[in-house]
Protein backbone atom coordinates (compact mmCIF):
# COMPACT_ATOMS: atom_id res chain seq x y z
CA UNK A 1 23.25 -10.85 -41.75
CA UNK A 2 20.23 -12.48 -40.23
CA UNK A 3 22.23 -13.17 -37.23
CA UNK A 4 22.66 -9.57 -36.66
CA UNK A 5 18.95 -8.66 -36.88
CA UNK A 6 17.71 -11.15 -34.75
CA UNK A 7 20.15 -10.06 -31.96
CA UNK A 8 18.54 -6.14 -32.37
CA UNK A 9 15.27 -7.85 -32.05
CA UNK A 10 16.11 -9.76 -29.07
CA UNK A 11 18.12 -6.93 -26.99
CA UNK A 12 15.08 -4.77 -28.45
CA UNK A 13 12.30 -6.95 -26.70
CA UNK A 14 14.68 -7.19 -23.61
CA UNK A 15 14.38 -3.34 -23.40
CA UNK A 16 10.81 -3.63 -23.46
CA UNK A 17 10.16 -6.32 -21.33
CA UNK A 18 12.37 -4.63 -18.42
CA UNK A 19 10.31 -1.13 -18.74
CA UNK A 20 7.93 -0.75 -15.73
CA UNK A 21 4.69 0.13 -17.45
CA UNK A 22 2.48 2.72 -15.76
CA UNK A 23 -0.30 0.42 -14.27
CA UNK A 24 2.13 -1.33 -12.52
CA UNK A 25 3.40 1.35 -10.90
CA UNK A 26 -0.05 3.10 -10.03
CA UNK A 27 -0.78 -0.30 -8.29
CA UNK A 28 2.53 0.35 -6.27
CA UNK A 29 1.32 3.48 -5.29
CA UNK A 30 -2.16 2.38 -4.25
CA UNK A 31 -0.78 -0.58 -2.38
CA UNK A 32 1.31 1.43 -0.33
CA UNK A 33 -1.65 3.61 0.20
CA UNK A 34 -3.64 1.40 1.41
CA UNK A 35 -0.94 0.23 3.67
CA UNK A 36 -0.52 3.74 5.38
CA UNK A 37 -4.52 3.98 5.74
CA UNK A 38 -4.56 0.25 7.56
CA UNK A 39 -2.07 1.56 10.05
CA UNK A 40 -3.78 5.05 10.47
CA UNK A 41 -6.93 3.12 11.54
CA UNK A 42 -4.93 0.41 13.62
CA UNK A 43 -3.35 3.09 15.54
CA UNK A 44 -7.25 5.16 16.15
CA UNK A 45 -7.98 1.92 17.02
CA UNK A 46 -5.67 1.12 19.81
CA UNK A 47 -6.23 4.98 21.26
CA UNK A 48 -9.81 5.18 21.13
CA UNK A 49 -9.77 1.83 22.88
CA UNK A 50 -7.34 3.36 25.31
CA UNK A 51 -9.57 6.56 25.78
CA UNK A 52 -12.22 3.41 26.95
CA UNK A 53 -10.40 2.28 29.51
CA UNK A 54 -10.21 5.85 31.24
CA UNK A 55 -13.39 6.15 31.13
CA UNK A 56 -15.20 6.24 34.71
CA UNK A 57 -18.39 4.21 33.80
CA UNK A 58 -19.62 3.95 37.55
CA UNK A 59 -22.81 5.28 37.85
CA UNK A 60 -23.70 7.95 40.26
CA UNK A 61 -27.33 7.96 41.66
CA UNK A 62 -29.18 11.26 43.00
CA UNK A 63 -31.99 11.10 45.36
C-alpha cells in the first residue's frame, strides 16, 4: 500500500515540476522584447548612418 502512494506522490511532483510557472514565461516575453527593440534600433542605426553618407557636407561660400 505504501508503494502505491509514493508512486501518486512522485507522478504528482512530476506534474508540478513540468508546469511552466508564470514568471518564467513573462521573462520569455520580455526577452523576446527586448530582442525586437535591439534590432529596431540596429536597423535606425544603419539608415540614419546611410542618410549621412548622402549628405552634401561641402561648404558653399558667398561673397
Amino acid at each position: 500500500m505504501r508503494g502505491i502512494v509514493y508512486v501518486f506522490v512522485l507522478a504528482g511532483l512530476f506534474c508540478l515540476a513540468s508546469c511552466d510557472r508564470p514568471g518564467e514565461e513573462r521573462a520569455e516575453e520580455l526577452d523576446e522584447r527586448a530582442e525586437e527593440l535591439t534590432d529596431e534600433a540596429e536597423e535606425r542605426t544603419d539608415k540614419m548612418d546611410e542618410l549621412e553618407d548622402e549628405i552634401d557636407t561641402t561648404a558653399v561660400i558667398v561673397e
